[in-house]
N, C-alpha and C. Protein backbone atom coordinates (compact mmCIF):
# COMPACT_ATOMS: atom_id res chain seq x y z
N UNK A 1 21.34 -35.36 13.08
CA UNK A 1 21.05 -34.36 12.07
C UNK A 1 21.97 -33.15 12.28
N UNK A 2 22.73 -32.71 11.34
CA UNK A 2 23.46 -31.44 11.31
C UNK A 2 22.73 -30.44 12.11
N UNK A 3 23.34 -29.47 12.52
CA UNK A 3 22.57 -28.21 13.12
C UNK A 3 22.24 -26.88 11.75
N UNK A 4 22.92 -27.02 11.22
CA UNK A 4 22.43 -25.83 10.21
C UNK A 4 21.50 -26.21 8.64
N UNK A 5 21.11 -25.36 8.51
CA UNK A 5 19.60 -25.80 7.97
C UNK A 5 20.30 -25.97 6.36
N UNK A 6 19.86 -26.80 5.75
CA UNK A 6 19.97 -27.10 4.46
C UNK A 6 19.09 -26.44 3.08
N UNK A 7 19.70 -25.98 2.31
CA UNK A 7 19.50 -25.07 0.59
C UNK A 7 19.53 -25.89 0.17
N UNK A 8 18.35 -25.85 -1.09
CA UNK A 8 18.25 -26.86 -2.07
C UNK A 8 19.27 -25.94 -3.07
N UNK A 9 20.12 -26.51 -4.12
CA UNK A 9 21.19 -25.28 -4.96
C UNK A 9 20.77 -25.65 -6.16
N UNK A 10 20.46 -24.82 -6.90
CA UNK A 10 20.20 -25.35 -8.38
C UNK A 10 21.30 -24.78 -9.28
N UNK A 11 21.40 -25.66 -10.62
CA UNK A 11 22.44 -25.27 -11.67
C UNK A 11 22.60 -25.34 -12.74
N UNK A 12 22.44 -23.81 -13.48
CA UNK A 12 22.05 -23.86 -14.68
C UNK A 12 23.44 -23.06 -15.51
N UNK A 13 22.94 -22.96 -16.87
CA UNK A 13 24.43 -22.12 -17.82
C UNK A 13 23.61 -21.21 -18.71
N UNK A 14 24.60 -20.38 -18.55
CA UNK A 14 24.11 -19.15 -19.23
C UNK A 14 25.39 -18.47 -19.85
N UNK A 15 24.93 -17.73 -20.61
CA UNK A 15 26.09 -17.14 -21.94
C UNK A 15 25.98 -15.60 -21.10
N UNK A 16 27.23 -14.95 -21.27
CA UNK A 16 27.42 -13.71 -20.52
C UNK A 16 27.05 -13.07 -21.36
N UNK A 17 26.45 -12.09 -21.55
CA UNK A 17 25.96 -10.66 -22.65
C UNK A 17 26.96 -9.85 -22.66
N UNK A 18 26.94 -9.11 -23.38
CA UNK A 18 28.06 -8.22 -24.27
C UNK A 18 27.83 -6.62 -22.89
N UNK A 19 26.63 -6.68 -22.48
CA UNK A 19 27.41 -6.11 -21.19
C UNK A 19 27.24 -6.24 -19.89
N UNK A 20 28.22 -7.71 -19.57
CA UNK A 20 29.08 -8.33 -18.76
C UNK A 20 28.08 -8.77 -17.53
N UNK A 21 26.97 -9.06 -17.87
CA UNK A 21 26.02 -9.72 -17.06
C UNK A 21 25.30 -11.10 -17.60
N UNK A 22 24.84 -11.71 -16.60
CA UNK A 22 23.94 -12.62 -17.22
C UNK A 22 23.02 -12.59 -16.27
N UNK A 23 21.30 -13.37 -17.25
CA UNK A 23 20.12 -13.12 -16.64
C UNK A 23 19.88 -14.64 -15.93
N UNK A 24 19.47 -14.57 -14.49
CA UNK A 24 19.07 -16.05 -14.20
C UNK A 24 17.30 -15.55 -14.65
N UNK A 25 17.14 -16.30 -15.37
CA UNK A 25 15.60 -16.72 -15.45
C UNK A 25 14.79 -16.62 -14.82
N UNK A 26 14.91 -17.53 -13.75
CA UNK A 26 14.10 -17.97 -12.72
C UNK A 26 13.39 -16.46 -12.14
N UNK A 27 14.32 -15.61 -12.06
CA UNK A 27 13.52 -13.92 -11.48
C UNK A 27 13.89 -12.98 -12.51
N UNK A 28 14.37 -13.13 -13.29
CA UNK A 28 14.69 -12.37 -15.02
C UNK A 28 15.88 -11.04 -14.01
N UNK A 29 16.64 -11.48 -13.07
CA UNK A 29 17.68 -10.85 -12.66
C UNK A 29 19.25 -10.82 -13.16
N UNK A 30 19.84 -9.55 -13.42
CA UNK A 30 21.10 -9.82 -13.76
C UNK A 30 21.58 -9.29 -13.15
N UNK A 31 23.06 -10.30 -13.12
CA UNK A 31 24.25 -10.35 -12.18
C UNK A 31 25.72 -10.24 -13.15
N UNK A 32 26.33 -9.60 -12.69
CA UNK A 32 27.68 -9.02 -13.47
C UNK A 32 28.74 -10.08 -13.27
N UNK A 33 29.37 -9.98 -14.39
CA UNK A 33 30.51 -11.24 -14.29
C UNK A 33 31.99 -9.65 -14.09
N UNK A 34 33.29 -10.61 -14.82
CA UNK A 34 34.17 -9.51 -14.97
C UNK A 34 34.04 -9.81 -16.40
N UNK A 35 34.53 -8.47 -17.57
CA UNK A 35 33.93 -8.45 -18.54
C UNK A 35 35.07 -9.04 -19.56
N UNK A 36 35.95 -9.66 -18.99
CA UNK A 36 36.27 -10.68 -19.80
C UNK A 36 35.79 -11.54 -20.54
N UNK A 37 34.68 -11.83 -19.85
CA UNK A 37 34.04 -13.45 -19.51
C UNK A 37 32.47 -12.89 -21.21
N UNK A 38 32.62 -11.86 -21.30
CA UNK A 38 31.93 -11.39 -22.16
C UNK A 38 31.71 -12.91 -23.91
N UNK A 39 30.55 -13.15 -24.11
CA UNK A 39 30.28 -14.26 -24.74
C UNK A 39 30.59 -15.92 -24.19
N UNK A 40 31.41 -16.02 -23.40
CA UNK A 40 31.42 -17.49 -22.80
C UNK A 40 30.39 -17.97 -22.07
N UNK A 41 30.16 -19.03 -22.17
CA UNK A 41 28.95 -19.45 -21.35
C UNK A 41 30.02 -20.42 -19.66
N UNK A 42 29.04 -20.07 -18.99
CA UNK A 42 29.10 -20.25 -17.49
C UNK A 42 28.19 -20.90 -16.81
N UNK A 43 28.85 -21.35 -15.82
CA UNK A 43 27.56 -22.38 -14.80
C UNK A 43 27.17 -21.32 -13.79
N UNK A 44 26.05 -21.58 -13.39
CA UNK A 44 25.39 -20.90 -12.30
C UNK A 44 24.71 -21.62 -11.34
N UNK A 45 25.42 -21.35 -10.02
CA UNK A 45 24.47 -22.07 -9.04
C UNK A 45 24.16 -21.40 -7.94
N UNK A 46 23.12 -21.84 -7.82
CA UNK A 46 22.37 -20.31 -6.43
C UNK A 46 21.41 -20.92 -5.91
N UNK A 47 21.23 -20.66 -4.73
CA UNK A 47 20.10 -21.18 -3.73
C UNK A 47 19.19 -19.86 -3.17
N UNK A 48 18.97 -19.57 -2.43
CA UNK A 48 18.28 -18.79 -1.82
C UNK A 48 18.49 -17.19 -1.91
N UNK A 49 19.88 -17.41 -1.05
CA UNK A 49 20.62 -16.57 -0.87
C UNK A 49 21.73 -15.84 -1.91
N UNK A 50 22.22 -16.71 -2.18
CA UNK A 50 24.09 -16.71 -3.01
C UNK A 50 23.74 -17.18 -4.48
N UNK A 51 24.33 -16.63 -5.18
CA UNK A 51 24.50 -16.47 -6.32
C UNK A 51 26.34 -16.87 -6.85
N UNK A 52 26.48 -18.06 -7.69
CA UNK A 52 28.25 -18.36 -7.29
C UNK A 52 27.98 -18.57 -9.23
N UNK A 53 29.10 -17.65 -9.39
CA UNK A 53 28.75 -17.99 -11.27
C UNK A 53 30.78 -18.60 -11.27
N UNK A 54 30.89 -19.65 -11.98
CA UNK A 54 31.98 -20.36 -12.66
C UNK A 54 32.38 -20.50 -13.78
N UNK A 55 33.45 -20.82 -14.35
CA UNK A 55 34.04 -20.95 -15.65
C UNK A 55 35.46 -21.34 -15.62
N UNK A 56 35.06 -23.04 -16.45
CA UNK A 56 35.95 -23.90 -16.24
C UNK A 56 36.50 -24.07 -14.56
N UNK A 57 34.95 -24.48 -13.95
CA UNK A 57 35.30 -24.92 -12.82
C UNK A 57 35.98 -24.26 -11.73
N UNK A 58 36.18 -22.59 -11.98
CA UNK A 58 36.62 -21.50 -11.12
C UNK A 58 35.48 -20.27 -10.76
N UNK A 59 35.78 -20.15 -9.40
CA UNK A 59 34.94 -19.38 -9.17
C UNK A 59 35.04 -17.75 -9.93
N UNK A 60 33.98 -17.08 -10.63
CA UNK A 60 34.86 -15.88 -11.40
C UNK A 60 33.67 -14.40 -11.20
N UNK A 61 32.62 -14.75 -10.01
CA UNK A 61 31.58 -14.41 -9.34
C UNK A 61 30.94 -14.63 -8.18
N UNK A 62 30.60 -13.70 -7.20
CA UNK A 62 29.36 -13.92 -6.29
C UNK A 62 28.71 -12.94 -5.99
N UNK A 63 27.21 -13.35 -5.47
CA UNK A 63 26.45 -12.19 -5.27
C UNK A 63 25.65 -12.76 -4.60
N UNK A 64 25.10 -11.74 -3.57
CA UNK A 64 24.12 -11.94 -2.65
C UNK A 64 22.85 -11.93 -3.66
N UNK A 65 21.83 -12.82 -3.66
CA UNK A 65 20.69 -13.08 -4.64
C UNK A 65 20.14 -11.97 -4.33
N UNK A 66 19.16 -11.34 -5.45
CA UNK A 66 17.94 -11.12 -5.46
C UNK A 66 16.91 -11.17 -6.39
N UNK A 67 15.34 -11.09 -5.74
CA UNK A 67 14.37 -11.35 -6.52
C UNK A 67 13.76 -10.29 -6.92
N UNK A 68 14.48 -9.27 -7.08
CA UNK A 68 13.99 -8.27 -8.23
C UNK A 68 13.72 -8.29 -9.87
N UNK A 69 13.06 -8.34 -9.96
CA UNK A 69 12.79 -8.46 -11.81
C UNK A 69 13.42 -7.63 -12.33
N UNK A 70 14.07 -8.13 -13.28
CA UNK A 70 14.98 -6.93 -14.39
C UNK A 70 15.82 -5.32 -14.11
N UNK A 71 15.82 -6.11 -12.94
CA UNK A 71 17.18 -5.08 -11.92
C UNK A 71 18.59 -5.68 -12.07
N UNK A 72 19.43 -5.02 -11.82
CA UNK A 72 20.59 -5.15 -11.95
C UNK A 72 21.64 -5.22 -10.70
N UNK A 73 22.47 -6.41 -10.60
CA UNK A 73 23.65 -6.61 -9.53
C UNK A 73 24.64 -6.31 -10.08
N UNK A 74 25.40 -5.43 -9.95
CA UNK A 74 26.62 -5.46 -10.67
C UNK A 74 27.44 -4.75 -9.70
N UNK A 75 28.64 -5.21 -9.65
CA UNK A 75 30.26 -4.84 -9.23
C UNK A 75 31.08 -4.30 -9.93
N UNK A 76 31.44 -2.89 -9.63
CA UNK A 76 32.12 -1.72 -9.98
C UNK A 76 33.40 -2.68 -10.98
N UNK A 77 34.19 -3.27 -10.15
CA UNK A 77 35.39 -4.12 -10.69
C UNK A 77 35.11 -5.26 -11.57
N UNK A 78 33.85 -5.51 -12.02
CA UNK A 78 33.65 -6.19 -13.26
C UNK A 78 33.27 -5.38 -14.30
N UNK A 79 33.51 -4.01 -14.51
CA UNK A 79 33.10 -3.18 -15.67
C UNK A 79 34.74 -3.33 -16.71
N UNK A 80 34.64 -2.87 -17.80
CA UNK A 80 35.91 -2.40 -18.33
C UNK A 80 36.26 -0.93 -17.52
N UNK A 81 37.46 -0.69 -17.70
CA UNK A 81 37.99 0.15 -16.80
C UNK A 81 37.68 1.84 -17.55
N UNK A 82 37.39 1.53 -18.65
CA UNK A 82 36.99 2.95 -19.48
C UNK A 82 35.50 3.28 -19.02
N UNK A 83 34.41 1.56 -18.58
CA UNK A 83 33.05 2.19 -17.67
C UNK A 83 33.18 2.72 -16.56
N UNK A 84 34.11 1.78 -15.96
CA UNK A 84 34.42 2.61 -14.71
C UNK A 84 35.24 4.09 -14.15
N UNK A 85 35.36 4.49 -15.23
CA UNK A 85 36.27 6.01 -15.36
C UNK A 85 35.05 6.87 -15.78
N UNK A 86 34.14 6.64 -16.83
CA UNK A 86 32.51 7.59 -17.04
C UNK A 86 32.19 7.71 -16.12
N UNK A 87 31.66 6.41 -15.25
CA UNK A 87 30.96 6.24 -14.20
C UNK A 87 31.80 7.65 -13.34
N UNK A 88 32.52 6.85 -13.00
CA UNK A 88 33.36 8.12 -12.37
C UNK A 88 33.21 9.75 -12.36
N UNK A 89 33.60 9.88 -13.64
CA UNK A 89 33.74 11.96 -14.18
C UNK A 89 31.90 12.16 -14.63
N UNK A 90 31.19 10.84 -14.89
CA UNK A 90 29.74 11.46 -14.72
C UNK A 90 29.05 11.51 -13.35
N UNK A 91 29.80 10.83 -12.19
CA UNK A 91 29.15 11.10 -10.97
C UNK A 91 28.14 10.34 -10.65
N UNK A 92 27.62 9.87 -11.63
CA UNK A 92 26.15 9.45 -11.56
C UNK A 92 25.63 8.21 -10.79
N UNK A 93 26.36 8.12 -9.66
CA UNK A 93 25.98 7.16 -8.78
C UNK A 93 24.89 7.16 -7.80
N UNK A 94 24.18 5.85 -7.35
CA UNK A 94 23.42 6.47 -6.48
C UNK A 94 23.71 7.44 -4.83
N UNK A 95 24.79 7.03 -4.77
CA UNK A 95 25.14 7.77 -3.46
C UNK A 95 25.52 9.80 -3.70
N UNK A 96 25.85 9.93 -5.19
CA UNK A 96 26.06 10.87 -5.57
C UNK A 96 24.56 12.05 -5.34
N UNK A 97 23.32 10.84 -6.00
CA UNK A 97 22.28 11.50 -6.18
C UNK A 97 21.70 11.59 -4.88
N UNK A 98 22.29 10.77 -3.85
CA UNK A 98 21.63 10.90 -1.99
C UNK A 98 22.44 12.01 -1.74
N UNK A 99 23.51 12.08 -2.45
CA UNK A 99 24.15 13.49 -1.24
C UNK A 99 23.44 14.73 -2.27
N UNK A 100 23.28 14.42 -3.10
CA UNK A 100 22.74 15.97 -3.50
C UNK A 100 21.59 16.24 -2.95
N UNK A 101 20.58 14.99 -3.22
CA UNK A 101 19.10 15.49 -2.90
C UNK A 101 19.06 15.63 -0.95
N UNK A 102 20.35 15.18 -0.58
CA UNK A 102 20.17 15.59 1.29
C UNK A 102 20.66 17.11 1.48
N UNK A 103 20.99 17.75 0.48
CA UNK A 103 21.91 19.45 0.53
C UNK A 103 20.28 20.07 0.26
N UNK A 104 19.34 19.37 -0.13
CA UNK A 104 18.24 20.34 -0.73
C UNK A 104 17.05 19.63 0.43
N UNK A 105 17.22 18.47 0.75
CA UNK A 105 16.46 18.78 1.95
C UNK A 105 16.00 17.30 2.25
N UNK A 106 14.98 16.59 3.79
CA UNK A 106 14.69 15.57 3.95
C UNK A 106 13.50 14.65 2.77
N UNK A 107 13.02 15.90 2.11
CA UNK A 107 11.95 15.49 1.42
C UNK A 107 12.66 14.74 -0.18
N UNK A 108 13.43 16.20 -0.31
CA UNK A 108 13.82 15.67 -1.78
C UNK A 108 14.63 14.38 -1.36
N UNK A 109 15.23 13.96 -0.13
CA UNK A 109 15.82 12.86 -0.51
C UNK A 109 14.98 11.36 -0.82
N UNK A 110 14.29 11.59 0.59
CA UNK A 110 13.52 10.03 0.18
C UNK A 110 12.88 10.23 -1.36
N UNK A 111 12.17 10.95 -2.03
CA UNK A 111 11.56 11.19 -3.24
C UNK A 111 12.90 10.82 -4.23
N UNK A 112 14.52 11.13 -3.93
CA UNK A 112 14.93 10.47 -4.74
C UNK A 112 15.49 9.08 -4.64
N UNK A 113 15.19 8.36 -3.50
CA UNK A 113 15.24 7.72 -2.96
C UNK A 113 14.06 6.20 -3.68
N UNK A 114 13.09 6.69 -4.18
CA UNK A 114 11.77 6.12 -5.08
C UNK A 114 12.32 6.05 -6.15
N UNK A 115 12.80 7.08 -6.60
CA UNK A 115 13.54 7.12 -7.90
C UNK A 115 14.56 5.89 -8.59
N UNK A 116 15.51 6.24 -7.57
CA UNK A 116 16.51 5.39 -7.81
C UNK A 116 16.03 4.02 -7.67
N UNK A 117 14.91 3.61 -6.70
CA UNK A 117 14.87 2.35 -6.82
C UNK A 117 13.54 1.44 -7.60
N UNK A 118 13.19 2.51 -8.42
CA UNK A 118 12.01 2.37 -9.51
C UNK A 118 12.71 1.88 -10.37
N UNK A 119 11.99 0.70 -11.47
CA UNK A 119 12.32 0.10 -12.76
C UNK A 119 13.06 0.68 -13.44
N UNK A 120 12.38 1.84 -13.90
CA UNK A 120 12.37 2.80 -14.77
C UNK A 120 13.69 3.65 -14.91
N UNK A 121 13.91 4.44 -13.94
CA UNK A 121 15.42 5.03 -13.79
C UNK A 121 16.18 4.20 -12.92
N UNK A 122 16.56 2.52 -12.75
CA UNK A 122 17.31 2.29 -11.76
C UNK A 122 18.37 2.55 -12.30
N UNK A 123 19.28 3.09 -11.73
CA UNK A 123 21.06 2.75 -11.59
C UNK A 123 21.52 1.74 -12.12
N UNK A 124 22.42 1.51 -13.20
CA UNK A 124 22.99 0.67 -13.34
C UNK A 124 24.46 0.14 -12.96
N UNK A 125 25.16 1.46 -12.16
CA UNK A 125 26.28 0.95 -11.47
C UNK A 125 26.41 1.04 -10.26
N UNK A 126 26.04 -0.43 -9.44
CA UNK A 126 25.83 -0.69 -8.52
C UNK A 126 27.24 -0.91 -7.29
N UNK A 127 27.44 -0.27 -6.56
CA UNK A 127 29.18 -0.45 -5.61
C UNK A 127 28.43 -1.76 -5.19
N UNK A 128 29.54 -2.27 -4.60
CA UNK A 128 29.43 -3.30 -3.26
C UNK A 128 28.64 -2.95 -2.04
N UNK A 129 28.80 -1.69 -1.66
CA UNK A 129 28.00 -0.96 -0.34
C UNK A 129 26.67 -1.11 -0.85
N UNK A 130 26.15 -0.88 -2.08
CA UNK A 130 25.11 -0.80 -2.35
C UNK A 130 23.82 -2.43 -2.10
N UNK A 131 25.44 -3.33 -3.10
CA UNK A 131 24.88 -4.52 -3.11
C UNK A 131 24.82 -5.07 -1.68
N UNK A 132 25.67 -4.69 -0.68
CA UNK A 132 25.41 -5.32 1.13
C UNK A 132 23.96 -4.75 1.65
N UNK A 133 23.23 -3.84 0.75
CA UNK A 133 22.00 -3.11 1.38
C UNK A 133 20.90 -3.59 0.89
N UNK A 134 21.10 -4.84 0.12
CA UNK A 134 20.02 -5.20 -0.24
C UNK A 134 19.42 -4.40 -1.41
N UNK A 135 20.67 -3.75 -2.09
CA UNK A 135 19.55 -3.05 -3.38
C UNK A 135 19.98 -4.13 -4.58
């Protein structure tokens, strides 16, 4: 018997949305393509962990899974480059809103800290640092 433990991988297709994500079902989670890929449909296969989205048989995505409901994975470098320039001159990142609320003190941060990771106001532009933290 092999030594490393075996993932069952499942594989389904999904049509990319007009902004540049698609939802796996299974946890009503979306994961960002590059926004090319905007209306084509794609295979998706993911196990536990990994999340590997394709088109025409190339890899054109990955993401560390998660089972958050109607949260968002997304990668800075799959936006159009005009989101990623707002994003930018509006600041409005979550690390933006940790360094402010740590200048005003230990309290306001964790409190924005709830914030950011509530339904309701989550973030929708997620870095890579963010996505290695498990958000």
């Amino acid at each position: 018997m092999p030594d490393d433990k075996y993932f069952i991988s499942h594989a389904v297709k999904a049509k990319i949305q007009r902004n540049y994500h698609l939802t796996l079902g299974e946890d009503w989670h979306h994961y960002s393509v590059p926004f090319s890929f905007i209306g084509k449909t794609v295979s998706v296969i993911y196990d536990t962990d990994i999340v590997e989205i394709y088109h025409d048989h190339k890899r054109i995505a990955l993401h560390i899974r998660s089972f958050k409901p109607h949260a968002f994975t997304s990668i800075k470098e799959h936006m159009p480059e005009s989101h990623q320039r707002y994003a930018e001159q509006q600041g409005w990142t979550a690390e933006y809103f940790l360094e402010q609320a740590i200048k005003i003190g230990s309290a306001t941060h964790l409190y924005m800290e709830g914030v950011l990771k509530s339904k309701k106001y989550r973030n929708k532009l997620i870095t890579p640092a963010l996505v290695s933290s498990g958000w």
